[in-house]
Protein backbone atom coordinates (compact mmCIF):
# COMPACT_ATOMS: atom_id res chain seq x y z
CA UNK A 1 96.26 -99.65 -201.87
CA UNK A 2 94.06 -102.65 -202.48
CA UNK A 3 96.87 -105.00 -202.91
CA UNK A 4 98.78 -103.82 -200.57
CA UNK A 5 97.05 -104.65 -197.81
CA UNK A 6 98.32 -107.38 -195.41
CA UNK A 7 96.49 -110.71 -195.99
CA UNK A 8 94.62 -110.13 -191.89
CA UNK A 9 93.51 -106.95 -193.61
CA UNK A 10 92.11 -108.39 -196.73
CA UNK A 11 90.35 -110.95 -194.79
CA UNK A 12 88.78 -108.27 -192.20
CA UNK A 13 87.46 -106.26 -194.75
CA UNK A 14 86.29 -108.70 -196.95
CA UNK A 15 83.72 -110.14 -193.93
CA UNK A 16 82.96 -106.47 -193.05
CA UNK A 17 82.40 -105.21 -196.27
CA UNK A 18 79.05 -107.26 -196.25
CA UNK A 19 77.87 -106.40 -192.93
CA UNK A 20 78.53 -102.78 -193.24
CA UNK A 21 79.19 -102.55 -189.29
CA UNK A 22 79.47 -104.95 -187.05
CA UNK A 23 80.24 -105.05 -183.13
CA UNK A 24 83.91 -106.59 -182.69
CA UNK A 25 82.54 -110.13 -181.74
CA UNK A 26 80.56 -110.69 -184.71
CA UNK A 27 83.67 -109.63 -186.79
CA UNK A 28 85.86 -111.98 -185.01
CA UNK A 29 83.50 -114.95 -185.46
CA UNK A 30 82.45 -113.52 -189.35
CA UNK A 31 86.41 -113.67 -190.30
CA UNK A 32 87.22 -116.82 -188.52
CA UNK A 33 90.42 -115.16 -186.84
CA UNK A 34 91.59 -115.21 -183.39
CA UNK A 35 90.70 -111.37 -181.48
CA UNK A 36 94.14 -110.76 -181.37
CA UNK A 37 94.67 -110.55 -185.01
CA UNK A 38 91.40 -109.04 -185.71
CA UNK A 39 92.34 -106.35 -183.38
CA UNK A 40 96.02 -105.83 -184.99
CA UNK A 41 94.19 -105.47 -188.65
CA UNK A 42 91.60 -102.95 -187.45
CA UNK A 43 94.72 -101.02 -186.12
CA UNK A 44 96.13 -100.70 -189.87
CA UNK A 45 92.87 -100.25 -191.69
CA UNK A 46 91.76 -97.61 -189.27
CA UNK A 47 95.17 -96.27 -190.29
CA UNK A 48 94.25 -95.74 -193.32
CA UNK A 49 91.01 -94.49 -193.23
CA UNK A 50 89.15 -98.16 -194.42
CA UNK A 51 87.51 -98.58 -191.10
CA UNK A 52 85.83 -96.30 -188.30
CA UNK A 53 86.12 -97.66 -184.83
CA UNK A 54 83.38 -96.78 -182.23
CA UNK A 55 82.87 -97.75 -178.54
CA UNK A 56 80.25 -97.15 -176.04
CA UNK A 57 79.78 -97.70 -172.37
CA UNK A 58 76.62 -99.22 -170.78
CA UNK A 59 75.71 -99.02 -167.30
CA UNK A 60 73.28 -101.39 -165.73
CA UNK A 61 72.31 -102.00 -162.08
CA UNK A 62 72.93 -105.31 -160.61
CA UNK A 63 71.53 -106.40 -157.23
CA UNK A 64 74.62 -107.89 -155.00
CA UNK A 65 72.31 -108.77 -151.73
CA UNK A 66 68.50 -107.88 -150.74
CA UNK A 67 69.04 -105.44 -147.88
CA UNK A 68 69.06 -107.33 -144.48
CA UNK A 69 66.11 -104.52 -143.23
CA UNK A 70 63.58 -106.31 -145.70
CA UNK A 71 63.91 -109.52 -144.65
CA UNK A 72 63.30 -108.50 -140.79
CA UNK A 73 60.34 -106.54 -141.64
CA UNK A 74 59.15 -109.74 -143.30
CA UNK A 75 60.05 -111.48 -140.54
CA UNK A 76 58.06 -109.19 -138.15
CA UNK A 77 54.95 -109.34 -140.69
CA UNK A 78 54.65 -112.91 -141.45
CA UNK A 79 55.02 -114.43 -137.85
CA UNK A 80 51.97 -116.06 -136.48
CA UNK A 81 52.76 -114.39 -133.16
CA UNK A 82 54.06 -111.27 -131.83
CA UNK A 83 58.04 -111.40 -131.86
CA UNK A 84 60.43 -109.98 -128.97
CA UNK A 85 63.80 -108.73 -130.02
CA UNK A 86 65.54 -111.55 -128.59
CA UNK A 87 63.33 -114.10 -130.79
CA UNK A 88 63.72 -111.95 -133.37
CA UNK A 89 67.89 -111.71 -133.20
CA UNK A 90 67.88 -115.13 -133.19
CA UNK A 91 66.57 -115.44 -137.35
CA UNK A 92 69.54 -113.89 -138.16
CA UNK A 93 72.55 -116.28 -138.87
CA UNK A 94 75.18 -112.76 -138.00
CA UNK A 95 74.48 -110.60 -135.09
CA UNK A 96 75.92 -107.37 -136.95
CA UNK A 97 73.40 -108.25 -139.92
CA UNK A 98 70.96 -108.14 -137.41
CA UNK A 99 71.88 -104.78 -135.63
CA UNK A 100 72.08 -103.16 -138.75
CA UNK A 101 68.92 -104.17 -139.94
CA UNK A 102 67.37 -103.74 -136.89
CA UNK A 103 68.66 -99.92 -136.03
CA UNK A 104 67.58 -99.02 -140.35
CA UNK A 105 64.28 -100.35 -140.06
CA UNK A 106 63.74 -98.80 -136.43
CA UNK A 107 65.43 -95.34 -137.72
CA UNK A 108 63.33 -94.99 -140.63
CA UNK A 109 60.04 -95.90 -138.63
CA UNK A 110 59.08 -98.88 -140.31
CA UNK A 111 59.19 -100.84 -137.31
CA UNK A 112 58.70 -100.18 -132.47
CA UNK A 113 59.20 -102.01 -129.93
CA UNK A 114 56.56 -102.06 -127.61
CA UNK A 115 57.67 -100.22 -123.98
CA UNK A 116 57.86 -102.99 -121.38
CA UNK A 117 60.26 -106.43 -120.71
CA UNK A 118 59.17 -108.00 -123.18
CA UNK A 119 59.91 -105.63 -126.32
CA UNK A 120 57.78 -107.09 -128.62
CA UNK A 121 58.55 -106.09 -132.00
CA UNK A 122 55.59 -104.70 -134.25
CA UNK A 123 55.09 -103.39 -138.21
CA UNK A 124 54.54 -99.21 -138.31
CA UNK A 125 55.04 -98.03 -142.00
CA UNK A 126 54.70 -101.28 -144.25
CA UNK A 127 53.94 -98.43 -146.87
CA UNK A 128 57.60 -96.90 -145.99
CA UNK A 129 59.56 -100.04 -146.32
CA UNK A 130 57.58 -100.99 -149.79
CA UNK A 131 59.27 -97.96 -151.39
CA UNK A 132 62.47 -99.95 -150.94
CA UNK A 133 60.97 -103.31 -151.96
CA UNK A 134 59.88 -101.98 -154.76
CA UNK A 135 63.50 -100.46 -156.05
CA UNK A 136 65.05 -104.12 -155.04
CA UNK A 137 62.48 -105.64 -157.53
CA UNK A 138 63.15 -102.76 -160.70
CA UNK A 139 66.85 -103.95 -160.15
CA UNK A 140 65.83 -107.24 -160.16
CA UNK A 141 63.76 -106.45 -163.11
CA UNK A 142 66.76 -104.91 -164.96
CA UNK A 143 65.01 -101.35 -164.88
CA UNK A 144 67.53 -98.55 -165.78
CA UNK A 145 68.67 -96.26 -163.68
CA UNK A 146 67.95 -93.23 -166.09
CA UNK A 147 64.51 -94.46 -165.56
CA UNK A 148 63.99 -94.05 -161.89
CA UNK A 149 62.06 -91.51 -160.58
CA UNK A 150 64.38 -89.17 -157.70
CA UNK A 151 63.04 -90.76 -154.90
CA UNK A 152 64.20 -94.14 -156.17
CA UNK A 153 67.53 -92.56 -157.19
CA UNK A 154 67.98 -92.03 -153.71
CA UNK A 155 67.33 -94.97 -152.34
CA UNK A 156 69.84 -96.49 -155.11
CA UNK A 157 72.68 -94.21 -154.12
CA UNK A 158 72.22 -95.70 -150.58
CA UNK A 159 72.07 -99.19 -151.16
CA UNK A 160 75.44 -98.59 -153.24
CA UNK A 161 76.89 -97.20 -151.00
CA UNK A 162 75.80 -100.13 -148.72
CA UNK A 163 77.63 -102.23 -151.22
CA UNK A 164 73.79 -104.34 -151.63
CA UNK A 165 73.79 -102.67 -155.67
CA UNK A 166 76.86 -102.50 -157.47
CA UNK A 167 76.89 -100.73 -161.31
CA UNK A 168 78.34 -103.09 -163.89
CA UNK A 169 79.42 -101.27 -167.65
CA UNK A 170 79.91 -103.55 -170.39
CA UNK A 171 81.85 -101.74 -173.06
CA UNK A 172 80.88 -102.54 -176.85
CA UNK A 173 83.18 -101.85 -179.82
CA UNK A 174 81.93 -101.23 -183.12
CA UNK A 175 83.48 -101.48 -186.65
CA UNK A 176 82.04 -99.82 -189.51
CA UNK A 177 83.63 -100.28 -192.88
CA UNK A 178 83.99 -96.18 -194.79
CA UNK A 179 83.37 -95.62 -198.43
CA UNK A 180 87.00 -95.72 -199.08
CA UNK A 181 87.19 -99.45 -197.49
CA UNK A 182 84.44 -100.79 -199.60
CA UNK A 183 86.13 -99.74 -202.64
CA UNK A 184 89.61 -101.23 -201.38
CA UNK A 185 87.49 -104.60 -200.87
CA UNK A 186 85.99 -104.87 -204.15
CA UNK A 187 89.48 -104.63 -205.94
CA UNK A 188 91.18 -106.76 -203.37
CA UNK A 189 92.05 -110.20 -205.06
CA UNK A 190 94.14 -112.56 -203.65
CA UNK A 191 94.32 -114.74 -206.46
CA UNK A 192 97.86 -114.31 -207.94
CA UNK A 193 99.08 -112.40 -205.01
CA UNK A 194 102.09 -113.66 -203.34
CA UNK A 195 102.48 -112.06 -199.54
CA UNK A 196 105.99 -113.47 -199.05
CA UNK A 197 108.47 -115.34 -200.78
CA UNK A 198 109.45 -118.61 -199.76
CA UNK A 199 111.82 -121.00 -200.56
CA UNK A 200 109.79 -123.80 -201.76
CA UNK A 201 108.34 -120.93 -204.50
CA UNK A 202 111.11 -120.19 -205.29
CA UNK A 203 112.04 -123.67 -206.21
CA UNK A 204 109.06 -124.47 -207.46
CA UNK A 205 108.80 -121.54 -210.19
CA UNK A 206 105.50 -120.63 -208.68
CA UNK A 207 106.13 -116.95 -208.82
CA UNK A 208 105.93 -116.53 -212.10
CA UNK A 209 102.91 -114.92 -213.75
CA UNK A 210 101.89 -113.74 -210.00
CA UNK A 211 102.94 -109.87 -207.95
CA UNK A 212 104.42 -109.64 -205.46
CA UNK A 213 102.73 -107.98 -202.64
CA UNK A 214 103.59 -104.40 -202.48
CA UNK A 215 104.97 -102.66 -199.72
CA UNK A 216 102.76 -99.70 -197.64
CA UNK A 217 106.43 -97.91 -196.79
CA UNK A 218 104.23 -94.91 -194.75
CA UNK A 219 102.66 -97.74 -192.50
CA UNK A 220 102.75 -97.15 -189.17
CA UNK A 221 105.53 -99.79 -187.48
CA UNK A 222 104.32 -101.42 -184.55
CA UNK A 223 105.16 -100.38 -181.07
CA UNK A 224 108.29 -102.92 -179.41
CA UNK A 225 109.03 -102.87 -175.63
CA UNK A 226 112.13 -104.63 -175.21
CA UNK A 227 113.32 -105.88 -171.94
CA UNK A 228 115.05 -102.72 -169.77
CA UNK A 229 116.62 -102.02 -166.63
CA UNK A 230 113.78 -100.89 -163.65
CA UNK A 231 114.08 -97.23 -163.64
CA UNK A 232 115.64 -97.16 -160.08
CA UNK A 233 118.04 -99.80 -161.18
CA UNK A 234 119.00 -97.46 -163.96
CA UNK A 235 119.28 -94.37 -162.15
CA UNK A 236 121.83 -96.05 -159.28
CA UNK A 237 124.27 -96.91 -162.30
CA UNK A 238 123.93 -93.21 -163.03
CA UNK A 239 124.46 -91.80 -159.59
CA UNK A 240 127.68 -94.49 -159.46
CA UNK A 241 129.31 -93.43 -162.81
CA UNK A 242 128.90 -89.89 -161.45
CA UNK A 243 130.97 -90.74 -158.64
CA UNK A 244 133.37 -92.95 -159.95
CA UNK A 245 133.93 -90.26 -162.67
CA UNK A 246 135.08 -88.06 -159.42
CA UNK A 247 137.62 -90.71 -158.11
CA UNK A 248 135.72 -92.14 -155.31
CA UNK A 249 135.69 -95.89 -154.24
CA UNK A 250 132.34 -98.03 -154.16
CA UNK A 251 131.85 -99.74 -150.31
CA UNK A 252 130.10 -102.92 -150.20
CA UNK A 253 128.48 -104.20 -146.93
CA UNK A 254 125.88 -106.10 -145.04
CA UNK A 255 122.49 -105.03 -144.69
CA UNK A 256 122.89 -106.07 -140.66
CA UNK A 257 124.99 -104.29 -138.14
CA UNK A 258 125.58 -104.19 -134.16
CA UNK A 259 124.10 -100.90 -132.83
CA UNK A 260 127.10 -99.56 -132.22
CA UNK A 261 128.18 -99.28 -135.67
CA UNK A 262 124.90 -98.03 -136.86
CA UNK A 263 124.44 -95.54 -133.74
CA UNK A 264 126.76 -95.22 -131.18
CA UNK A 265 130.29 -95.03 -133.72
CA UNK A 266 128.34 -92.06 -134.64
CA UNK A 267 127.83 -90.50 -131.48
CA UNK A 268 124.33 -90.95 -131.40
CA UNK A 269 123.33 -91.08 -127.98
CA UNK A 270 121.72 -94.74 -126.82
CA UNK A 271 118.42 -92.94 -125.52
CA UNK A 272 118.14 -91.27 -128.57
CA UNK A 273 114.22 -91.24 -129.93
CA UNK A 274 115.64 -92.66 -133.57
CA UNK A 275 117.09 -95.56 -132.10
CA UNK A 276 113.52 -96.43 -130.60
CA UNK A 277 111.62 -99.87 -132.76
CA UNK A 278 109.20 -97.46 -133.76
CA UNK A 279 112.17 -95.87 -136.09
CA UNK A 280 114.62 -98.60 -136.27
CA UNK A 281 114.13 -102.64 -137.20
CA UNK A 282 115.73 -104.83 -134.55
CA UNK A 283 116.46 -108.51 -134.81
CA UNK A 284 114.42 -110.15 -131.80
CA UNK A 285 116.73 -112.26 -129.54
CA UNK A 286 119.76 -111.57 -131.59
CA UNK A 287 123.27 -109.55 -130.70
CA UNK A 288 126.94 -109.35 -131.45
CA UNK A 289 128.53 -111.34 -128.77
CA UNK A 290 131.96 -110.31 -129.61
CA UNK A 291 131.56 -106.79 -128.92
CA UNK A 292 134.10 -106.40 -126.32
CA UNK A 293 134.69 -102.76 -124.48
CA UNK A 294 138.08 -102.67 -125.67
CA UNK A 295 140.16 -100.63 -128.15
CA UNK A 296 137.65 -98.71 -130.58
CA UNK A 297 134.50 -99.92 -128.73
CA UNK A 298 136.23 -98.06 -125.66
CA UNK A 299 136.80 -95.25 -127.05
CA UNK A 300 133.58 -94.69 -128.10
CA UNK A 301 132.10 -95.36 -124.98
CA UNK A 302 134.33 -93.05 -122.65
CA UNK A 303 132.96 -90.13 -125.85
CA UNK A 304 129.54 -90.87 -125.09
CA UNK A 305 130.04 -90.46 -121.22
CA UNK A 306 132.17 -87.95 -120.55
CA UNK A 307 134.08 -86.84 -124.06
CA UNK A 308 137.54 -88.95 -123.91
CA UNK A 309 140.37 -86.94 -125.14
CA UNK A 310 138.08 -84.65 -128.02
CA UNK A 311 137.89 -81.83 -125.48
CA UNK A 312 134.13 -82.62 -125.54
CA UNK A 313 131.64 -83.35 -122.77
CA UNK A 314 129.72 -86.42 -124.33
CA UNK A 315 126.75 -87.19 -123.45
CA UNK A 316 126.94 -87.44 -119.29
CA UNK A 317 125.46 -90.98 -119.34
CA UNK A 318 126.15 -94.49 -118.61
CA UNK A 319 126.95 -96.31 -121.62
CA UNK A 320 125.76 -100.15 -121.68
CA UNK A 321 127.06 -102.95 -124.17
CA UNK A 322 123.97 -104.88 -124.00
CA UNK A 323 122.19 -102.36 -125.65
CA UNK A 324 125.58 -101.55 -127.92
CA UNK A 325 125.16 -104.96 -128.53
CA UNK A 326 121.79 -105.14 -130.35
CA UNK A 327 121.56 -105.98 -133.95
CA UNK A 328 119.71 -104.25 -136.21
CA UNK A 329 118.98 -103.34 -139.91
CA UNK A 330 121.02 -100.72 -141.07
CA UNK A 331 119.48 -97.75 -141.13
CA UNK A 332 121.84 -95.63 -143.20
CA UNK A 333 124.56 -96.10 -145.35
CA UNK A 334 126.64 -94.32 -142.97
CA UNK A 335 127.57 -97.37 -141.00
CA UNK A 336 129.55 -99.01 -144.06
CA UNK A 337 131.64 -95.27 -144.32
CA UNK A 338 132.52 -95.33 -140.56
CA UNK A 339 133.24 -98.94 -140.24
CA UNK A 340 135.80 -98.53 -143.57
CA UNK A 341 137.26 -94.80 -141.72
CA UNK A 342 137.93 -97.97 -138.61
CA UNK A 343 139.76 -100.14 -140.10
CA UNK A 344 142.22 -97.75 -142.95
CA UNK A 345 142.36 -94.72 -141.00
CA UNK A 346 143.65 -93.44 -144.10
CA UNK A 347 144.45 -89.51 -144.20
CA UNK A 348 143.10 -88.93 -147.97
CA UNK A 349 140.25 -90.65 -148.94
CA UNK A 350 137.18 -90.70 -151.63
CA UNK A 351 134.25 -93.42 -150.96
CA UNK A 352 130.88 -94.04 -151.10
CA UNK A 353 127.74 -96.74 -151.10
CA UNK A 354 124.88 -97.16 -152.97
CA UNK A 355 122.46 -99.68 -151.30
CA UNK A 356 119.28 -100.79 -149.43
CA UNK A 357 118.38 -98.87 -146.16
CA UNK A 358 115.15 -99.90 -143.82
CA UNK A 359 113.41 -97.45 -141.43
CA UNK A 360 109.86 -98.30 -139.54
CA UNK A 361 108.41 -95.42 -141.26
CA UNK A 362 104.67 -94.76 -141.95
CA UNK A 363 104.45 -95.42 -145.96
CA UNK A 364 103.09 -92.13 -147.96
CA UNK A 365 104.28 -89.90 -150.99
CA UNK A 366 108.07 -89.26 -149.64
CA UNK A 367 108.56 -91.90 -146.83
CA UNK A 368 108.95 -95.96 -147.64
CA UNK A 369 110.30 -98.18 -145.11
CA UNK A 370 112.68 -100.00 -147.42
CA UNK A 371 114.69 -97.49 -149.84
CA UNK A 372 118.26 -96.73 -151.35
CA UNK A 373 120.44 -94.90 -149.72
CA UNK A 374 124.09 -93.42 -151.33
CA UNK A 375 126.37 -92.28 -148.83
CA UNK A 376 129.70 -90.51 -149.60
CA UNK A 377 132.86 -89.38 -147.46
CA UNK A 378 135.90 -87.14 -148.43
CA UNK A 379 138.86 -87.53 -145.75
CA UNK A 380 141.70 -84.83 -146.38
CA UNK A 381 144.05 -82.36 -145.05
CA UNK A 382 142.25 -79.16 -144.94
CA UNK A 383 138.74 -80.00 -146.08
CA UNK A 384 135.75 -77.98 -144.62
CA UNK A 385 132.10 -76.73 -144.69
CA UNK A 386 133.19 -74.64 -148.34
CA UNK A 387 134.35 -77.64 -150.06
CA UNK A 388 131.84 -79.82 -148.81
CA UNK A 389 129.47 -76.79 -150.30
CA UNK A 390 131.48 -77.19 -153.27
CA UNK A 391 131.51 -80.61 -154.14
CA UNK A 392 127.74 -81.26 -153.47
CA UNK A 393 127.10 -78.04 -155.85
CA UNK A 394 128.99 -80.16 -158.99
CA UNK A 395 127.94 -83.57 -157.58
CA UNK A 396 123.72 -82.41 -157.98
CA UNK A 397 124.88 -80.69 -161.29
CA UNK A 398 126.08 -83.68 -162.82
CA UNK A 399 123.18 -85.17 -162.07
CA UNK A 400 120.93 -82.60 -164.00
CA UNK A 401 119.74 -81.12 -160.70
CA UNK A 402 121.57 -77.48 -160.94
CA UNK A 403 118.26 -75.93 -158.42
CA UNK A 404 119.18 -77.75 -155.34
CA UNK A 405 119.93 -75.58 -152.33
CA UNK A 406 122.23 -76.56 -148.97
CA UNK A 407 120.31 -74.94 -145.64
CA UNK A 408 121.81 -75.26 -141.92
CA UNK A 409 120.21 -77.94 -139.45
CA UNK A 410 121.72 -80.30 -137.05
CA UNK A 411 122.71 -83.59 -136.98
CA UNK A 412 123.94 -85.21 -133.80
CA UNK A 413 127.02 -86.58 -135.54
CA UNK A 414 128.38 -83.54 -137.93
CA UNK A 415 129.27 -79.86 -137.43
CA UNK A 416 128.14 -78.06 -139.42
CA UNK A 417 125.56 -79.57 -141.10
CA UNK A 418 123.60 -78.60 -143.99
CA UNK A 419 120.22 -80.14 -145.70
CA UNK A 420 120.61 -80.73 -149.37
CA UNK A 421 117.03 -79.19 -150.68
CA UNK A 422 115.71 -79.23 -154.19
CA UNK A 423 112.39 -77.58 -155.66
CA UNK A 424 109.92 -79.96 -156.77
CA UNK A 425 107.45 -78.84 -159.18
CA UNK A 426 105.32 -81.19 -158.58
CA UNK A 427 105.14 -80.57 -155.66
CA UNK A 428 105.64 -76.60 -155.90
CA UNK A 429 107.83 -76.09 -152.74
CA UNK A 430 111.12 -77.31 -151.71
CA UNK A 431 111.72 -80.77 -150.64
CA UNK A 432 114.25 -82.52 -148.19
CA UNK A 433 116.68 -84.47 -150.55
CA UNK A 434 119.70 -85.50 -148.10
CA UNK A 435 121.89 -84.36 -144.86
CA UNK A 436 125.19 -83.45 -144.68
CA UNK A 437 128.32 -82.00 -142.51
CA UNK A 438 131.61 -82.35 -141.42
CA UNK A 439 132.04 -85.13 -138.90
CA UNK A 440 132.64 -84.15 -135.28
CA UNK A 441 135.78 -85.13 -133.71
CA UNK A 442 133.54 -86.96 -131.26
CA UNK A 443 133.20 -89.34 -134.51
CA UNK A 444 136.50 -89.34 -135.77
CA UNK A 445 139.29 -89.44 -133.11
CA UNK A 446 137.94 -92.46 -131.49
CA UNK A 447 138.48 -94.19 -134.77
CA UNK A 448 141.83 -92.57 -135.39
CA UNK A 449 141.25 -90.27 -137.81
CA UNK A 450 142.75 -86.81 -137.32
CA UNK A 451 141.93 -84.95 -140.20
CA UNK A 452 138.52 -83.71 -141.45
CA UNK A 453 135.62 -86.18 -142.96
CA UNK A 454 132.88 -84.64 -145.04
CA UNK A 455 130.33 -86.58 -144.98
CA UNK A 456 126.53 -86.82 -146.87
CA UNK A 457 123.87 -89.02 -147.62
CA UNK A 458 120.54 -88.44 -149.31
CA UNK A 459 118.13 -90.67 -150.35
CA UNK A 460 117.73 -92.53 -154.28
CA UNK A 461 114.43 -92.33 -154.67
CA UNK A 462 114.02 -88.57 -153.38
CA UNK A 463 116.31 -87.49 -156.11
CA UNK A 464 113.78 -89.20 -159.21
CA UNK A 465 110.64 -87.75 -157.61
CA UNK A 466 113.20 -84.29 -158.75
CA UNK A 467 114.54 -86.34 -161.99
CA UNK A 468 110.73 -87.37 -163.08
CA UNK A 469 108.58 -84.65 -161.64
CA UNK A 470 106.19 -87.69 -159.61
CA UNK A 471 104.58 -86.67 -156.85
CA UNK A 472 104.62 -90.46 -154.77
CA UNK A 473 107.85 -92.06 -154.08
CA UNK A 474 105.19 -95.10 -154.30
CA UNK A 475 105.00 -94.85 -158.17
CA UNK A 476 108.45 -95.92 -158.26
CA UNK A 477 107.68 -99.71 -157.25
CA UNK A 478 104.34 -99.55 -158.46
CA UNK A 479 102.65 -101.23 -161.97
CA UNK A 480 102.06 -98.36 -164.24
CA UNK A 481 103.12 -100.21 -167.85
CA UNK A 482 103.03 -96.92 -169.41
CA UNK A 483 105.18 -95.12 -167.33
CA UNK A 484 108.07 -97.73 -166.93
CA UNK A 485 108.05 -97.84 -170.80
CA UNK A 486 107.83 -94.20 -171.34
CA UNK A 487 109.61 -93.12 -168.46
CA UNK A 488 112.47 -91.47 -170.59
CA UNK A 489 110.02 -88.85 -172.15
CA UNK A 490 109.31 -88.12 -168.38
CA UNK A 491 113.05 -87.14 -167.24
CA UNK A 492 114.59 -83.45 -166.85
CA UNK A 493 111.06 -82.86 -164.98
């Protein structure tokens, strides 16, 4: 094994071999090698059993600040006359620093105020506040903390929580060389060892009379993280081969619309709570100008007041353009699907979008105000609730997600409508993973479409918290090295 150690191993082990153990500094310096390379070699020879790598964690305290209570009580003490509290405020550079030294010295008795107008300020229990002094000078002092008494424990667990002590660990690493390594050393010789072959000995006719450098064919190879596709980036081109394996259409569109695309083409009244700013982002100042009430835009509007020609009632309200008007971001992905059902009208039909949504929502584990959303319509002859049912069933499937369950709810702008669920566990219950229905005619005929639109659109990044079993949308976007590298051991969660 001795010569067929890499040449960062040979020279590692030959300046441990002498020391015996060493902490990982003193190696470093005693092999003249960068820390990255001494690191790399300890990797192999602990490998192999030459080296035994230890580490341990010290804790000391370390004094931040002196607590602002000490220096008052100083203050008070040392003053060649009695102080009020307003002479007394005024030897503090912050007000706050003084009110919270102030009220901790006064609370703990160490210090009164004399009763009258003047409220002089006076020492009570100098032997209280010296218990404190005296754990600000042991930290000072470098005293450990396994050496305090309880009372002083105490009064450290206070003053970090006061942020005035902080603990700092320094972490040492320590390299011992085994029996095994010290034999590998001794018969290490470099002398007519050749590590790799190069051209110039090969030209040279160096090689001969010297070995080669054997190979170690059960050595560990060393871990490679190429360059890949974000995981969320990775499971969109998923979700789109899925549908485009289906015969649907990919929509592309613009991340801002009028409100009347995003709400009122889908009968979503204009005093609706979702259309308020604390749901929806609106561009200050800014609107579509060349909304007209005419043709579709009239339609719609005679729907939302009193039903047009759908045989419904609408809404029984007066419909404004100003507020139709308004442009916002898009807050679904349903907007790009009823702007395309506009403008083909066509009677069979297969589409969907796959993009960036934006919602004023209140960031935790299953809400982010900036996600993906895919959105998919069927337009056919015939289609209802069953084959809606139907083709969400295979759709989830294909997707690896056979447990997902459809529940009724309403939507203001399908009938029926059904939430897509799926049991997390993670999570251990079931979670909201996307709406769906059959558009109303209230949606449709206005646009010219007479014949039924299914219609659904859950969210991306609800369907990996199912795919990788996380419990934090959050994680998605987040840092974690280990998991964006490993993340493919994590799916089928």
């Amino acid at each position: 094994m001795s010569n067929a150690l890499h040449p960062l191993e040979r020279r590692v082990l030959a300046a441990l071999a002498p020391l015996g153990s060493a902490p990982f500094e003193a190696l470093v310096a005693a092999a003249s090698l960068n820390e990255d390379q001494v690191r790399r070699a300890l990797q192999w020879l602990a490998s192999k059993g030459l080296v035994s790598i230890g580490s341990s964690v010290e804790s000391r305290l370390e004094l931040v600040r002196e607590p602002p209570e000490l220096d008052l009580v100083h203050q008070v003490s040392q003053a060649p006359a009695p102080l009020t509290v307003g002479e007394l405020r005024g030897k503090f550079d912050s007000p706050d620093e003084f009110s919270a030294a102030f009220g901790r010295a006064r609370g703990s008795g160490w210090i009164k105020v004399d009763e009258g107008p003047a409220q002089v300020v006076r020492v009570a229990d100098a032997a209280g506040i010296e218990s404190l002094r005296s754990v600000v000078r042991s930290i000072a002092a470098g005293k450990a903390e396994d050496d305090m008494t309880s009372e002083e424990a105490g009064i450290v667990s206070d003053l970090l929580k006061r942020g005035l002590v902080r603990r700092v660990e320094t972490r040492t690493t320590t390299v011992a060389v085994t029996d095994k390594g010290r034999i590998s050393s001794s018969l290490a010789s470099d002398a007519h060892l050749i590590d790799r072959l190069t051209p110039d000995i090969l030209a040279s006719g160096t090689w001969r009379g010297r070995k080669l450098r054997p190979i170690d064919v059960e050595a560990k190879a060393p871990s490679f993280f190429p360059g890949r596709r974000h995981p969320v980036r990775d499971f969109i081109r998923e979700v789109r081969e899925v549908y485009l394996s289906m015969g649907f259409t990919e929509l592309q569109g613009d991340s801002v619309h009028s409100a009347f695309w995003n709400f009122d083409a889908l009968f979503i009244p204009q005093d609706h709570p979702g259309r308020e700013m604390q749901d929806t982002f609106y561009l200050d100042g800014l609107s579509d100008a060349a909304l007209k009430r005419s043709g579709v835009v009239a339609k719609v509007a005679s729907v939302h007041e009193d039903g047009w020609k759908t045989g419904s009632r609408g809404w029984g309200y007066r419909w404004r353009l100003e507020e139709a008007r308004r442009l916002v971001l898009r807050t679904h992905n349903t907007v790009l699907s009823v702007k395309a059902l506009s403008e083909t009208k066509e009677r069979e039909a297969r589409v969907f979008a796959v993009s960036k949504v934006y919602r004023n929502e209140n960031l935790d584990y299953k809400h982010l105000a900036e996600f993906y959303q895919m959105d998919g319509i069927m337009v056919g002859e015939g289609l209802n609730v069953r084959h809606l049912m139907g083709f969400l069933t295979e759709f989830y499937k294909k997707l690896g997600m056979a447990g997902v369950k459809l529940w009724p709810t309403y939507f203001p702008y399908t009938e029926p409508s059904l939430q897509v669920v799926g049991y997390s566990k993670a999570f251990k219950s079931w979670i909201e993973l996307g709406g769906s229905g059959v558009f109303r005619p209230e949606v449709t005929q206005p646009l010219g479409v007479r014949v039924p639109v299914l219609a659904w659109g859950p969210g991306i990044e609800r369907l990996m918290l199912m795919r990788f079993g996380l419990e934090d949308m959050r994680a998605l976007y987040g840092s974690d090295l280990s998991w964006l590298r490993n993340r493919g051991e994590l799916a089928g969660s």
